[in-house]
Structures are given as structure tokens and as C-alpha cells.
PDB file of N, CA and C in Angstrom:
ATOM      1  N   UNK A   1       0.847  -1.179   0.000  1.00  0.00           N
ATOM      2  CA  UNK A   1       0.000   0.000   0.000  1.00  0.00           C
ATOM      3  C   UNK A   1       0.885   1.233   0.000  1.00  0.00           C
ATOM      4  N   UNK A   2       0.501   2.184  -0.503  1.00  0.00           N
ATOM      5  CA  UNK A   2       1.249   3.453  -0.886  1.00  0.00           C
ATOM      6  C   UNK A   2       0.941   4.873  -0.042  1.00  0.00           C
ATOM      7  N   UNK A   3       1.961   4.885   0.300  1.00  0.00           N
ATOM      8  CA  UNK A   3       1.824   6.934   0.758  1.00  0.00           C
ATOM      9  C   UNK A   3       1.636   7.718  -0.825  1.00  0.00           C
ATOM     10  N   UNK A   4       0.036   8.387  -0.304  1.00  0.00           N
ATOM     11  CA  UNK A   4      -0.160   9.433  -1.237  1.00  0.00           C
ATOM     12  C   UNK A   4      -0.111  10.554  -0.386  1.00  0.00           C
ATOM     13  N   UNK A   5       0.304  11.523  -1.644  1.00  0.00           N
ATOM     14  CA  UNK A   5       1.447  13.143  -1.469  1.00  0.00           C
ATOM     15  C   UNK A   5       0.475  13.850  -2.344  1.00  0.00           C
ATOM     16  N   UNK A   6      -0.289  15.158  -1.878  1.00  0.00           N
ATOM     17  CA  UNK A   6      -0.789  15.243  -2.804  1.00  0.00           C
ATOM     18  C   UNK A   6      -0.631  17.461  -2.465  1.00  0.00           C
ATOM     19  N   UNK A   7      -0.576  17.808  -3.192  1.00  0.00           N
ATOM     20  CA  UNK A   7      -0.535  20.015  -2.840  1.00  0.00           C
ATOM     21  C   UNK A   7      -1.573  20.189  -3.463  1.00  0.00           C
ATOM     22  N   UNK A   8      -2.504  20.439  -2.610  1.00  0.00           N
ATOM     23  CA  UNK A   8      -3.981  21.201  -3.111  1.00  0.00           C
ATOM     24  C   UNK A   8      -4.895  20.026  -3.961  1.00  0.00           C
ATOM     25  N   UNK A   9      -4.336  19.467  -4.236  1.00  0.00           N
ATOM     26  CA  UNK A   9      -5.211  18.406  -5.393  1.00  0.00           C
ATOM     27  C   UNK A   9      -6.449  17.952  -4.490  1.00  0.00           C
ATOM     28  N   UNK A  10      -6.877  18.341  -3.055  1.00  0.00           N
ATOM     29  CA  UNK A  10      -8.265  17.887  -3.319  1.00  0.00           C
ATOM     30  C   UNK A  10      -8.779  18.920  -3.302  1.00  0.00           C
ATOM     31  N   UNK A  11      -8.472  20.055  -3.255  1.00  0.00           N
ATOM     32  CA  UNK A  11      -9.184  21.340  -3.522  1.00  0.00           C
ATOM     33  C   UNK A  11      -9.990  21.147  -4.621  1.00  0.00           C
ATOM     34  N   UNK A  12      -9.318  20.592  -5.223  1.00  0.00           N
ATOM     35  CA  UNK A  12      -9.753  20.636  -6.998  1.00  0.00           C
ATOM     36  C   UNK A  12     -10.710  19.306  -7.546  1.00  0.00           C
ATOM     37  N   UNK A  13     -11.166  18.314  -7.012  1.00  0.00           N
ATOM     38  CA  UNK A  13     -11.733  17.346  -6.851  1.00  0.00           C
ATOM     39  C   UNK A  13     -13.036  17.174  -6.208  1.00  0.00           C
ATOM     40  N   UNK A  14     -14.323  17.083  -7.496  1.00  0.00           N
ATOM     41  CA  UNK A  14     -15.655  17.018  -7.447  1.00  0.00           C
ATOM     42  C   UNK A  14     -15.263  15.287  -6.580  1.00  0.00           C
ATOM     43  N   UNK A  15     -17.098  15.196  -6.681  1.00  0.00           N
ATOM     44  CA  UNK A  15     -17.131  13.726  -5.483  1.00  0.00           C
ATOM     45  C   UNK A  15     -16.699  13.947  -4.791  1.00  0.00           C
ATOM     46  N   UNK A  16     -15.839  14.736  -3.412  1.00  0.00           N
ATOM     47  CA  UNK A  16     -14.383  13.673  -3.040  1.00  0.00           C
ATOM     48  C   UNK A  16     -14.745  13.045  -1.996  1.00  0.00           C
ATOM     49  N   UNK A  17     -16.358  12.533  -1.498  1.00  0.00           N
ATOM     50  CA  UNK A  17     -16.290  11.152  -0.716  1.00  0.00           C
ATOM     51  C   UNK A  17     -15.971  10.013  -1.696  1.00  0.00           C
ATOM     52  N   UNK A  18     -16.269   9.823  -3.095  1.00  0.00           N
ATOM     53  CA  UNK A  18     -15.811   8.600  -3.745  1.00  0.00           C
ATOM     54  C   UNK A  18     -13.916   8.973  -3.641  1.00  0.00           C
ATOM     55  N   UNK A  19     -13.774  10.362  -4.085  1.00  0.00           N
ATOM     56  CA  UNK A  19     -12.037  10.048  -4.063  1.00  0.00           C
ATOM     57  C   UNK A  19     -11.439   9.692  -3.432  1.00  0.00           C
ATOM     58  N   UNK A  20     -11.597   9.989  -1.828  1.00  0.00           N
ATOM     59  CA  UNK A  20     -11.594   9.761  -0.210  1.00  0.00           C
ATOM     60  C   UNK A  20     -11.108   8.588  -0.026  1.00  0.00           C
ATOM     61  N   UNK A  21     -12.793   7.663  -0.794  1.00  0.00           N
ATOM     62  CA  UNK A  21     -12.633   6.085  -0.460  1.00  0.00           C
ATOM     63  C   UNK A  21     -11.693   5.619  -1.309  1.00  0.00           C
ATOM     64  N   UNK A  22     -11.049   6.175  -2.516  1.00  0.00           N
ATOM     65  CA  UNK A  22     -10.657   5.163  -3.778  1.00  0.00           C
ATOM     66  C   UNK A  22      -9.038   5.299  -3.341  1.00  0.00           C
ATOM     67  N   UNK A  23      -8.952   6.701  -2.471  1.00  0.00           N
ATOM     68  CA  UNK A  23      -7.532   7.291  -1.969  1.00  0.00           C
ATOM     69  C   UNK A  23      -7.284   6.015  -0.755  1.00  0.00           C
ATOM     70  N   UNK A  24      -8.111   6.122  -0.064  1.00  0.00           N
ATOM     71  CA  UNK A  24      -8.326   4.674   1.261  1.00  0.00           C
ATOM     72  C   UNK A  24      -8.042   3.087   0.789  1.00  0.00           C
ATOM     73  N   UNK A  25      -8.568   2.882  -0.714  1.00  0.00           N
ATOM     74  CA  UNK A  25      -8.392   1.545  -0.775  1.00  0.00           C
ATOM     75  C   UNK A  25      -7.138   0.732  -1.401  1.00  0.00           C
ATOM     76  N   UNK A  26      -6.649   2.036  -2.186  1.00  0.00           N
ATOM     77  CA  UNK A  26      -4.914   1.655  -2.471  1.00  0.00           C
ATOM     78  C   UNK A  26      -3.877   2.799  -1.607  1.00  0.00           C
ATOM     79  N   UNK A  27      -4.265   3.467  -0.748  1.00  0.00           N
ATOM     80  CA  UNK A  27      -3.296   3.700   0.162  1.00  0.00           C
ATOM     81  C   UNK A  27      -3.606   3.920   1.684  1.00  0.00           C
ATOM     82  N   UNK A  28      -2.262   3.715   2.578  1.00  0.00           N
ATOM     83  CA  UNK A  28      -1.992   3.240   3.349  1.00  0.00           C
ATOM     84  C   UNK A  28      -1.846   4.764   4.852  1.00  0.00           C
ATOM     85  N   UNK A  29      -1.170   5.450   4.295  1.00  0.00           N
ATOM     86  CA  UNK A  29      -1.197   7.318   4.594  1.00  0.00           C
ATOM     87  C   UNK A  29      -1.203   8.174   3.372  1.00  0.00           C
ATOM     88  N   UNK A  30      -1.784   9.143   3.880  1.00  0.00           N
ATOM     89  CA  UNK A  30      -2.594  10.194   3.165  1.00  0.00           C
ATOM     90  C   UNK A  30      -1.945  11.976   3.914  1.00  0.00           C
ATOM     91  N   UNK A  31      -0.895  12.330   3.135  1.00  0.00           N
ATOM     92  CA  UNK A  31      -0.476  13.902   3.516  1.00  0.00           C
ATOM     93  C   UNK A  31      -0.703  14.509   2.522  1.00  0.00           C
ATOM     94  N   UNK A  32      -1.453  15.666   2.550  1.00  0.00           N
ATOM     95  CA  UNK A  32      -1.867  16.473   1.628  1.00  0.00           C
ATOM     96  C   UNK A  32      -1.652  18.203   2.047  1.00  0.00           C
ATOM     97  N   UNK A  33      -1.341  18.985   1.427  1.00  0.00           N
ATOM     98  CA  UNK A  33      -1.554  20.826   1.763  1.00  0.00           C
ATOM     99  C   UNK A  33      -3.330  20.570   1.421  1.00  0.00           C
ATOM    100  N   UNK A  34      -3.708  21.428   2.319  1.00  0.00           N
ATOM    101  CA  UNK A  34      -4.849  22.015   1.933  1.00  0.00           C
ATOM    102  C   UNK A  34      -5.375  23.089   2.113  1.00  0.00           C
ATOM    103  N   UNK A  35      -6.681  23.236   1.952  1.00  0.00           N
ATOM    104  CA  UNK A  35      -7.473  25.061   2.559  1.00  0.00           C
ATOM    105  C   UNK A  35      -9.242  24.393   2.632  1.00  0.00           C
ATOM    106  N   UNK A  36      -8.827  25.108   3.676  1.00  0.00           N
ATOM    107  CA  UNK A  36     -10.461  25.238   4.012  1.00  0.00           C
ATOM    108  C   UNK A  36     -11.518  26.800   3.760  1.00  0.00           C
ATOM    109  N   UNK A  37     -12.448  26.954   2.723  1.00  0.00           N
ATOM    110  CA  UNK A  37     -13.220  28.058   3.056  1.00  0.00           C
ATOM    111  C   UNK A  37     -13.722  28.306   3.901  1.00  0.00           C
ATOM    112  N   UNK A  38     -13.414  30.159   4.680  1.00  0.00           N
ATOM    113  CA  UNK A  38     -14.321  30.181   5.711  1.00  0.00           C
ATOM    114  C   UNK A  38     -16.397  30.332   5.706  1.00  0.00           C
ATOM    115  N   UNK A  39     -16.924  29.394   6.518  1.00  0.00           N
ATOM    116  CA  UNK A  39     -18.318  29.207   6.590  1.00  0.00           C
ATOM    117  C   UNK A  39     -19.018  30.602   6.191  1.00  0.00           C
ATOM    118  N   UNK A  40     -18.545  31.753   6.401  1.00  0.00           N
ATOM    119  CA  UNK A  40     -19.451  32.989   5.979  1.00  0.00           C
ATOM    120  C   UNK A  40     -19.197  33.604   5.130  1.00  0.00           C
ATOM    121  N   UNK A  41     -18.173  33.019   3.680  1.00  0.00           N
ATOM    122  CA  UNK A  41     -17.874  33.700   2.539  1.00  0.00           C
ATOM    123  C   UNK A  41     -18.691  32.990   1.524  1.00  0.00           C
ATOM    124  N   UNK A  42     -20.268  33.487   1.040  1.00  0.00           N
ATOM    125  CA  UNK A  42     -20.900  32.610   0.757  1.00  0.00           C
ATOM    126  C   UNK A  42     -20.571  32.789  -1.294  1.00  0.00           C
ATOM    127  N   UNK A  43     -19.924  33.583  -1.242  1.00  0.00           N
ATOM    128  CA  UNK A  43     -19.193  33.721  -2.550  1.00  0.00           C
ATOM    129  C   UNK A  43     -18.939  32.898  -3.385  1.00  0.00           C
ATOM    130  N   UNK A  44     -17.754  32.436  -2.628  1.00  0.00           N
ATOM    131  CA  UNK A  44     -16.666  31.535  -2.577  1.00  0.00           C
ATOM    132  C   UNK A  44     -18.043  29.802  -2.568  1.00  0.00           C
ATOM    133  N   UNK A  45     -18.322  29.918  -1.294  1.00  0.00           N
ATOM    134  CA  UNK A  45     -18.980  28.549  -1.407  1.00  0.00           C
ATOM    135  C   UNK A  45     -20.176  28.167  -2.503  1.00  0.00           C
ATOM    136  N   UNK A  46     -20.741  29.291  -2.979  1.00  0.00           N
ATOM    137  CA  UNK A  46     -21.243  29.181  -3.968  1.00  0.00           C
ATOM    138  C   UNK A  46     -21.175  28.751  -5.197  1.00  0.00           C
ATOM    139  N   UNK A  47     -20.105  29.468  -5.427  1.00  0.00           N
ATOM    140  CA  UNK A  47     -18.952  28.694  -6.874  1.00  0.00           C
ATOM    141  C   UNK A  47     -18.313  27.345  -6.293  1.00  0.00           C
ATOM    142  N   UNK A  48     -18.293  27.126  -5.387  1.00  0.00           N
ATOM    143  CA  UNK A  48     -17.470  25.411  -4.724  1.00  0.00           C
ATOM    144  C   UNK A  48     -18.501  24.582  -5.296  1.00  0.00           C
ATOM    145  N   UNK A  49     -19.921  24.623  -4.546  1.00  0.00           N
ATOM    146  CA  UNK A  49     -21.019  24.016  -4.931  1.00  0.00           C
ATOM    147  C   UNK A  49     -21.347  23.916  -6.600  1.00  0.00           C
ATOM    148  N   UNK A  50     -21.175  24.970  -6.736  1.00  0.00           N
ATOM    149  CA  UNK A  50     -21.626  24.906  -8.291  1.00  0.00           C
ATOM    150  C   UNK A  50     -20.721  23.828  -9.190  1.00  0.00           C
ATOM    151  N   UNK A  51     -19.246  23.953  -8.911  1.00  0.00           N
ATOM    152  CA  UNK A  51     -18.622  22.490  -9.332  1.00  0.00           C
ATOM    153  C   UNK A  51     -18.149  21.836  -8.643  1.00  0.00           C
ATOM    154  N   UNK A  52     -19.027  21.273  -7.551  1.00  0.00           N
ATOM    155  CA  UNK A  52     -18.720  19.829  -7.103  1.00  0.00           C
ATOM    156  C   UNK A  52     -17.835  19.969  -6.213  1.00  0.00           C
ATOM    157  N   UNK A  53     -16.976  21.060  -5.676  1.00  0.00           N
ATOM    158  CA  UNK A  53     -16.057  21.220  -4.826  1.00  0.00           C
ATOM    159  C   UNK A  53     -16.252  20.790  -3.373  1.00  0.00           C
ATOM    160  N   UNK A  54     -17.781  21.365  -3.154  1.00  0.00           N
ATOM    161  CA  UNK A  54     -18.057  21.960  -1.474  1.00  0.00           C
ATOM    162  C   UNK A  54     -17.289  21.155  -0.606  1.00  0.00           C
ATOM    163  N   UNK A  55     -17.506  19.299  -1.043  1.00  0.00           N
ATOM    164  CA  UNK A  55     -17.635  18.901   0.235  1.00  0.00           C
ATOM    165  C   UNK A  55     -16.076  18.929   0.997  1.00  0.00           C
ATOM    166  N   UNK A  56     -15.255  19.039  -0.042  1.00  0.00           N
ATOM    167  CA  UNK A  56     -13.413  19.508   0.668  1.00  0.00           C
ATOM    168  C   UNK A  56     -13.269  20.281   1.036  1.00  0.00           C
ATOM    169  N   UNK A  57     -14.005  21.402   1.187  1.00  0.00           N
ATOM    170  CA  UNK A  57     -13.594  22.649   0.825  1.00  0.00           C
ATOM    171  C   UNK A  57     -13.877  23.419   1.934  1.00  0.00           C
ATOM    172  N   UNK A  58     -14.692  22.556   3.196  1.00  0.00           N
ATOM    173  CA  UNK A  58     -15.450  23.314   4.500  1.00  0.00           C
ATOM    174  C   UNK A  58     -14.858  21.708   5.191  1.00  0.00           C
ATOM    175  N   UNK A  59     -14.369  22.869   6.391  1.00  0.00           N
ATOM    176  CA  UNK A  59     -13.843  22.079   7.478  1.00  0.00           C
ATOM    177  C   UNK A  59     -14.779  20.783   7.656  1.00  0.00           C
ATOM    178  N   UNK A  60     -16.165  21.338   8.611  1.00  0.00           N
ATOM    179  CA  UNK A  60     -16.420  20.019   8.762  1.00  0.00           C
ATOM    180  C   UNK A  60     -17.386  18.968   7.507  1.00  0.00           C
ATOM    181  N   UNK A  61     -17.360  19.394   6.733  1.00  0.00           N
ATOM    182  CA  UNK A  61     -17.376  17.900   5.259  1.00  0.00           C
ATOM    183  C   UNK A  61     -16.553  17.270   5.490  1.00  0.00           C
ATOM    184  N   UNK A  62     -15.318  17.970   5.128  1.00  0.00           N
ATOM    185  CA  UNK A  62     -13.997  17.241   4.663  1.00  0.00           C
ATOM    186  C   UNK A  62     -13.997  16.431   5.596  1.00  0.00           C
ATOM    187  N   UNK A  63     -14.068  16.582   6.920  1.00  0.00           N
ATOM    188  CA  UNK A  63     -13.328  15.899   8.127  1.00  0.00           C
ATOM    189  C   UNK A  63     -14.508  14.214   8.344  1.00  0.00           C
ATOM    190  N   UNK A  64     -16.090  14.374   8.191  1.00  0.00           N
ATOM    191  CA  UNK A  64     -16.361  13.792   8.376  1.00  0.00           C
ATOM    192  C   UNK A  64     -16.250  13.196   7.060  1.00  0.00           C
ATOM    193  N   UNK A  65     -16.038  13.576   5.666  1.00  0.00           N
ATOM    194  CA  UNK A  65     -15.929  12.898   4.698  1.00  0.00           C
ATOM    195  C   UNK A  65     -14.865  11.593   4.798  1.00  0.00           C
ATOM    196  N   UNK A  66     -13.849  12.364   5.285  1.00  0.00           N
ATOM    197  CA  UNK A  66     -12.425  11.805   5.987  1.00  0.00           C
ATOM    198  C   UNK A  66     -12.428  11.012   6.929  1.00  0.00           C
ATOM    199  N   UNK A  67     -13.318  10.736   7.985  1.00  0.00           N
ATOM    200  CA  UNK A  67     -13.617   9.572   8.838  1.00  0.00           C
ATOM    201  C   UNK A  67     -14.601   8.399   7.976  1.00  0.00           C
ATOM    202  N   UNK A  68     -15.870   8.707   6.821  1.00  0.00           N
ATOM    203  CA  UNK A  68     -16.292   7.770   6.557  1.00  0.00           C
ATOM    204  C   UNK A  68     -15.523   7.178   5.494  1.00  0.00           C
ATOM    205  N   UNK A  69     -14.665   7.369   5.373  1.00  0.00           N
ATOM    206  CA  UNK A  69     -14.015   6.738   3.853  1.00  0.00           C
ATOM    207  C   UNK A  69     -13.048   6.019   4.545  1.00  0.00           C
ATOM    208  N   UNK A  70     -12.806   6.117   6.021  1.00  0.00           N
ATOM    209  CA  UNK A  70     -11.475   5.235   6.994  1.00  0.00           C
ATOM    210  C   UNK A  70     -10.698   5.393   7.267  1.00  0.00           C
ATOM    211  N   UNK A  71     -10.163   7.085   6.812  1.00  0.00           N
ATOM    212  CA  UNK A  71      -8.790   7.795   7.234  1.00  0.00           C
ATOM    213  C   UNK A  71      -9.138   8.227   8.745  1.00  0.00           C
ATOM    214  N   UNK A  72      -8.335   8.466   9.633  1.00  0.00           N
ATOM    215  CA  UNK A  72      -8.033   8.789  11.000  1.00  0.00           C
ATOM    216  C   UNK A  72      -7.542  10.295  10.764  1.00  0.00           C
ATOM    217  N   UNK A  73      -7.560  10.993  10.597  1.00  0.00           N
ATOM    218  CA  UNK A  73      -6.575  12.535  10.262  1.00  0.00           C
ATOM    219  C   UNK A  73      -6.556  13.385  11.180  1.00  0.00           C
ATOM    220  N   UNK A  74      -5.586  14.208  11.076  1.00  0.00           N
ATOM    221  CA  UNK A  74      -4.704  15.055  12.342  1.00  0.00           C
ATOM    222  C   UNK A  74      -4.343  16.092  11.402  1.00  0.00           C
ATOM    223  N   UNK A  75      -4.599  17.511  11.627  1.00  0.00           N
ATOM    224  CA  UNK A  75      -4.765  18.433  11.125  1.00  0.00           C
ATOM    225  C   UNK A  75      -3.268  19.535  11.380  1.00  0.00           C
ATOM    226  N   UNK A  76      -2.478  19.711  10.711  1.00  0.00           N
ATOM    227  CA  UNK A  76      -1.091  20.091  11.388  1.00  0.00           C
ATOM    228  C   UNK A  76      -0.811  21.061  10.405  1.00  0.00           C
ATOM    229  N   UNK A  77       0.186  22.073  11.183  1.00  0.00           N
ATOM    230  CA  UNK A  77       0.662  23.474  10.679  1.00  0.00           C
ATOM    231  C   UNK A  77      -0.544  23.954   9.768  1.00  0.00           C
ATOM    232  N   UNK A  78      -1.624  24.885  10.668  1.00  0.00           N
ATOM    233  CA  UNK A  78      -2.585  25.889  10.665  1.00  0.00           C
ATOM    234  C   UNK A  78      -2.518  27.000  10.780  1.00  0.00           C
ATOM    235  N   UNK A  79      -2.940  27.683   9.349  1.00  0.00           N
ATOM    236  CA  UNK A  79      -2.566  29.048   9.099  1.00  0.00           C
ATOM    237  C   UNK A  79      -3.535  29.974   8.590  1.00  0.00           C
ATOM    238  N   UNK A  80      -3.601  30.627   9.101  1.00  0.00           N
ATOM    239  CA  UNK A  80      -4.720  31.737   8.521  1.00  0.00           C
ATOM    240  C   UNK A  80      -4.323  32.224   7.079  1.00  0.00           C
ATOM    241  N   UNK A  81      -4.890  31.866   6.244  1.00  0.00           N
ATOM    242  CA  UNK A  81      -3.669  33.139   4.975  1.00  0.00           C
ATOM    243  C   UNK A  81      -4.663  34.021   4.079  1.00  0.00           C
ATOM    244  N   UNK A  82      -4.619  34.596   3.089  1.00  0.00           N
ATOM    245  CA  UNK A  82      -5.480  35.689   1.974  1.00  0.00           C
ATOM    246  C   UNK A  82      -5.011  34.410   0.843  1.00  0.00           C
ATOM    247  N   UNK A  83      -6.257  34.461   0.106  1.00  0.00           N
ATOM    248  CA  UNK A  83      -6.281  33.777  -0.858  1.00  0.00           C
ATOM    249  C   UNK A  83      -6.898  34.505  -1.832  1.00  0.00           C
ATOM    250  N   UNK A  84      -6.020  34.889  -3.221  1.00  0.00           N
ATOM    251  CA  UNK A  84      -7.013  35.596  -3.995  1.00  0.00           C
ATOM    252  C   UNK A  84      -7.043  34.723  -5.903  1.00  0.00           C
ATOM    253  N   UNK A  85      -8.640  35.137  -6.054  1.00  0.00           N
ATOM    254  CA  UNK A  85      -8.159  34.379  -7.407  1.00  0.00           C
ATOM    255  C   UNK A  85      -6.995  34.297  -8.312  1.00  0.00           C
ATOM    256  N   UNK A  86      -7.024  33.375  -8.963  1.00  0.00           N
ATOM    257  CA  UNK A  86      -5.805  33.193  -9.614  1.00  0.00           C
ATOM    258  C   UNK A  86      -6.133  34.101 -11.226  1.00  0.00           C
ATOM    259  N   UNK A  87      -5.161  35.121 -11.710  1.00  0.00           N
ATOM    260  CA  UNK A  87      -5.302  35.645 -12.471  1.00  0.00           C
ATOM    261  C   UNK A  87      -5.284  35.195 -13.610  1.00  0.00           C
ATOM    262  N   UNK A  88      -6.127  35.773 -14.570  1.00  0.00           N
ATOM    263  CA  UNK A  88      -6.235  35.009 -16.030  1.00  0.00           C
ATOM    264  C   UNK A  88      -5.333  34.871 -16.803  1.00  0.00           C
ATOM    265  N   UNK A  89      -5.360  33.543 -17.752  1.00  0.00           N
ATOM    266  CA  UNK A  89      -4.168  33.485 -18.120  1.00  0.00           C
ATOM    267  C   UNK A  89      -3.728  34.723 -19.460  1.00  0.00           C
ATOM    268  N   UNK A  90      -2.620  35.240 -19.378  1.00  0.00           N
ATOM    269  CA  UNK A  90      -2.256  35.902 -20.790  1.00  0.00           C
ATOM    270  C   UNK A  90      -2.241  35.372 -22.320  1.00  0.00           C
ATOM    271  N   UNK A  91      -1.703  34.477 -22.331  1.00  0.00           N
ATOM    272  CA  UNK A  91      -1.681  33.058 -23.376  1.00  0.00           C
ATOM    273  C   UNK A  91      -3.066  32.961 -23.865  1.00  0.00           C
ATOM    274  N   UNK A  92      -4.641  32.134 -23.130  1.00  0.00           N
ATOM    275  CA  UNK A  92      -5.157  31.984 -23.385  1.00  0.00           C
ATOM    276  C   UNK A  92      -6.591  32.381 -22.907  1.00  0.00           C
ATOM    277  N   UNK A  93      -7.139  33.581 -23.479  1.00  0.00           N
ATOM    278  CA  UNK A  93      -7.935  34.906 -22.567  1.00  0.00           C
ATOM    279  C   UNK A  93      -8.968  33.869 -21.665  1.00  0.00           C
ATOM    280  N   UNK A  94      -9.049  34.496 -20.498  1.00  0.00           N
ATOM    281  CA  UNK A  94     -10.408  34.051 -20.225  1.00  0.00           C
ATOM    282  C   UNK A  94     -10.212  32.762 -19.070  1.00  0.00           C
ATOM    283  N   UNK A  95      -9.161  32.254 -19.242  1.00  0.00           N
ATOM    284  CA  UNK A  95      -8.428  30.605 -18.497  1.00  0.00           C
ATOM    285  C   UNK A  95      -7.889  30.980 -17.699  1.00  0.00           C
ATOM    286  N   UNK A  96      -8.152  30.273 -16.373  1.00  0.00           N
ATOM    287  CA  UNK A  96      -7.728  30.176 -15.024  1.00  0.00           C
ATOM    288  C   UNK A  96      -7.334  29.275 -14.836  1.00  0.00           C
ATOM    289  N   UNK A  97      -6.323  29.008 -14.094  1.00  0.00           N
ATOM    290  CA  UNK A  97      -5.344  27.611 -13.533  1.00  0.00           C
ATOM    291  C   UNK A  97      -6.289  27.058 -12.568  1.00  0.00           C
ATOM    292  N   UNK A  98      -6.661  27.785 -11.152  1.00  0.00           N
ATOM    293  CA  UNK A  98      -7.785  27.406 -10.214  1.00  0.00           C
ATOM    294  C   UNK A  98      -8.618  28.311 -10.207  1.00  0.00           C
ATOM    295  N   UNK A  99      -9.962  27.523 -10.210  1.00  0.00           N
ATOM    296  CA  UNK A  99     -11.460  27.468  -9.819  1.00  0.00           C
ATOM    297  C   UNK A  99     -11.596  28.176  -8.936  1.00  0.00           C
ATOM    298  N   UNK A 100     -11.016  28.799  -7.705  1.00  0.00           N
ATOM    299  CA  UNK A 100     -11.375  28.774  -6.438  1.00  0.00           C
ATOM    300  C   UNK A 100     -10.055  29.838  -5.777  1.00  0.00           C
ATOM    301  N   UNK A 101     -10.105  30.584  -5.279  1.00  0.00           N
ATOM    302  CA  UNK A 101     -11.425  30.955  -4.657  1.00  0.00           C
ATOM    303  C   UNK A 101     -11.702  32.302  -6.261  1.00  0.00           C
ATOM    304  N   UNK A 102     -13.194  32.531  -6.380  1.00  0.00           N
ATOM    305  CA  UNK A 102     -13.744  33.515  -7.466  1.00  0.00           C
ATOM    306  C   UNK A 102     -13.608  35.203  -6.590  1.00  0.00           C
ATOM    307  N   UNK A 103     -13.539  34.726  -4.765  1.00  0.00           N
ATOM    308  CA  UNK A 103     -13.268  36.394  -4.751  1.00  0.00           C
ATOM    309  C   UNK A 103     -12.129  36.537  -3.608  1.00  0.00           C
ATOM    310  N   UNK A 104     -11.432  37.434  -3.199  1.00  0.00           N
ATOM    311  CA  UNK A 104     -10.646  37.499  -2.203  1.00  0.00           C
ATOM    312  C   UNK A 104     -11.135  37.007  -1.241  1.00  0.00           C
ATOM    313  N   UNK A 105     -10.691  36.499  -0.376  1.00  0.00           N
ATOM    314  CA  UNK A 105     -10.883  35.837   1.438  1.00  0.00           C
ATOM    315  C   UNK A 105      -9.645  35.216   1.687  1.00  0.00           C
ATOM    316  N   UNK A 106     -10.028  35.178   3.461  1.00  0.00           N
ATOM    317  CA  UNK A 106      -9.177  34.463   4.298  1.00  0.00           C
ATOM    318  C   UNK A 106      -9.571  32.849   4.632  1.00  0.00           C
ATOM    319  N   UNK A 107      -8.669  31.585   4.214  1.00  0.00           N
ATOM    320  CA  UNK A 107      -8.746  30.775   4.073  1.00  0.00           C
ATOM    321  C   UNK A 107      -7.740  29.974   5.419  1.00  0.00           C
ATOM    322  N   UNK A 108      -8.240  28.731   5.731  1.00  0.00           N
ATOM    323  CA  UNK A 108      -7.501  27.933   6.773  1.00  0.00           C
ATOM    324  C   UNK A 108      -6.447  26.800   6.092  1.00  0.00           C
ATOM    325  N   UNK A 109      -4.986  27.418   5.613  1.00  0.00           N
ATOM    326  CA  UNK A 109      -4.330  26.525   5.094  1.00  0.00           C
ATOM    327  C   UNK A 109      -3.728  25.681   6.380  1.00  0.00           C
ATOM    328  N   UNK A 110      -3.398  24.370   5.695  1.00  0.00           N
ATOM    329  CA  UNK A 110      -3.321  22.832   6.551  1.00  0.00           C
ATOM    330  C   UNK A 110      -2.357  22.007   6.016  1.00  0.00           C
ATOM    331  N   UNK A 111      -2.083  20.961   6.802  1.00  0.00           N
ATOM    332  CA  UNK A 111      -1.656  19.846   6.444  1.00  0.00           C
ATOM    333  C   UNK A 111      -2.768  18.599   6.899  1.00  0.00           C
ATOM    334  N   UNK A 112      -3.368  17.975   6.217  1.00  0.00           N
ATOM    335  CA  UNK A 112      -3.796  16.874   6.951  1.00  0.00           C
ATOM    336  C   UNK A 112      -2.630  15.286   6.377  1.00  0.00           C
ATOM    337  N   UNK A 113      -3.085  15.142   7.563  1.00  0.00           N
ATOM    338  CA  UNK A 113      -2.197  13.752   7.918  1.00  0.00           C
ATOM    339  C   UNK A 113      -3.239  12.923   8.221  1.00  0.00           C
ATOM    340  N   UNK A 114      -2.924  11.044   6.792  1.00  0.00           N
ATOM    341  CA  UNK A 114      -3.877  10.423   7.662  1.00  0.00           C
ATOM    342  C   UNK A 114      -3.436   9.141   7.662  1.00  0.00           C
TER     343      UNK A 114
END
């Protein structure tokens, strides 16, 4: 069974109780960077919802998402930070690298360990 390594990649991941489980059934620990949106930027969670993001994306989803799929996780080096959209690309008008966040806020970057 394998240690998966993953920077932001579940930010970016519709379902992720199926990814959760599929992450659970070929591996063994699970360290990932992440961010959590805060609960009263309904902006932000709006556009999460709209593609499939939400349930990673708010503390407590993720966490209980993260207990039913069989990970144990421990939440380490917690940081308050500004997160602002990612600017469009020059190259190709209109294209964004990330989805998220659509307006400025303060986000709970993490490590979970599982």
C-alpha cells in the first residue's frame, strides 16, 4: 500500500467522498496541503457548490468525509492566509489555472495527515 502526497489536489476534486474512499483503498497514509473556506464567505462557497467542490472545501465535510471513507486525520501546521483568485491566463484569454477561490478571502491553510 502506498503513501499518497498530494498540494492542493483535493481542492480541486468534485465527489471527493468517492475520491476519499478510492484514496483509502490503495493507500496506506494520506499527507496532503490544503485550505479550508471560511463558513461565511458565501461567494466563494457558492462557486465550490456549483462544481462539485463543497464537500473539501469546508472544514467540517472534509473531516467527516475523511472519517467515513477510513482515514483517522490530524490536522497540522494551521494558518490563517489571503487567498485571492488566480489571475487570467495571458496566453489563453479568459483561463484560469484554479477554480477557487472567485473572490478574495481568508482561508484555513493545513496539512492533513492520515
Amino acid at each position: 500500500m502506498a503513501t499518497i502526497v498530494s498540494h492542493l489536489g483535493l481542492a480541486n476534486i468534485a465527489d471527493g467522498e468517492t475520491a476519499l474512499r478510492e484514496l483509502r483503498r490503495v493507500g496506506r497514509e494520506l499527507v496532503v496541503t490544503h485550505f479550508f473556506l471560511p463558513e461565511e464567505n458565501a461567494e466563494n462557497h457558492s462557486a465550490a457548490r456549483e462544481l462539485g467542490l463543497d464537500t473539501l472545501l469546508d472544514r467540517e465535510r472534509a473531516l467527516t468525509a475523511l472519517a467515513a471513507a477510513g482515514w483517522r486525520v490530524e490536522i497540522e501546521a494551521e494558518r490563517e492566509v489571503r487567498a485571492a483568485p488566480t489571475p487570467a491566463s495571458e496566453l489563453i484569454p479568459g483561463v484560469r489555472i484554479d477554480a477557487l477561490p472567485v473572490a478574495e478571502t481568508s482561508a484555513t491553510s493545513c496539512v492533513l495527515r492520515a
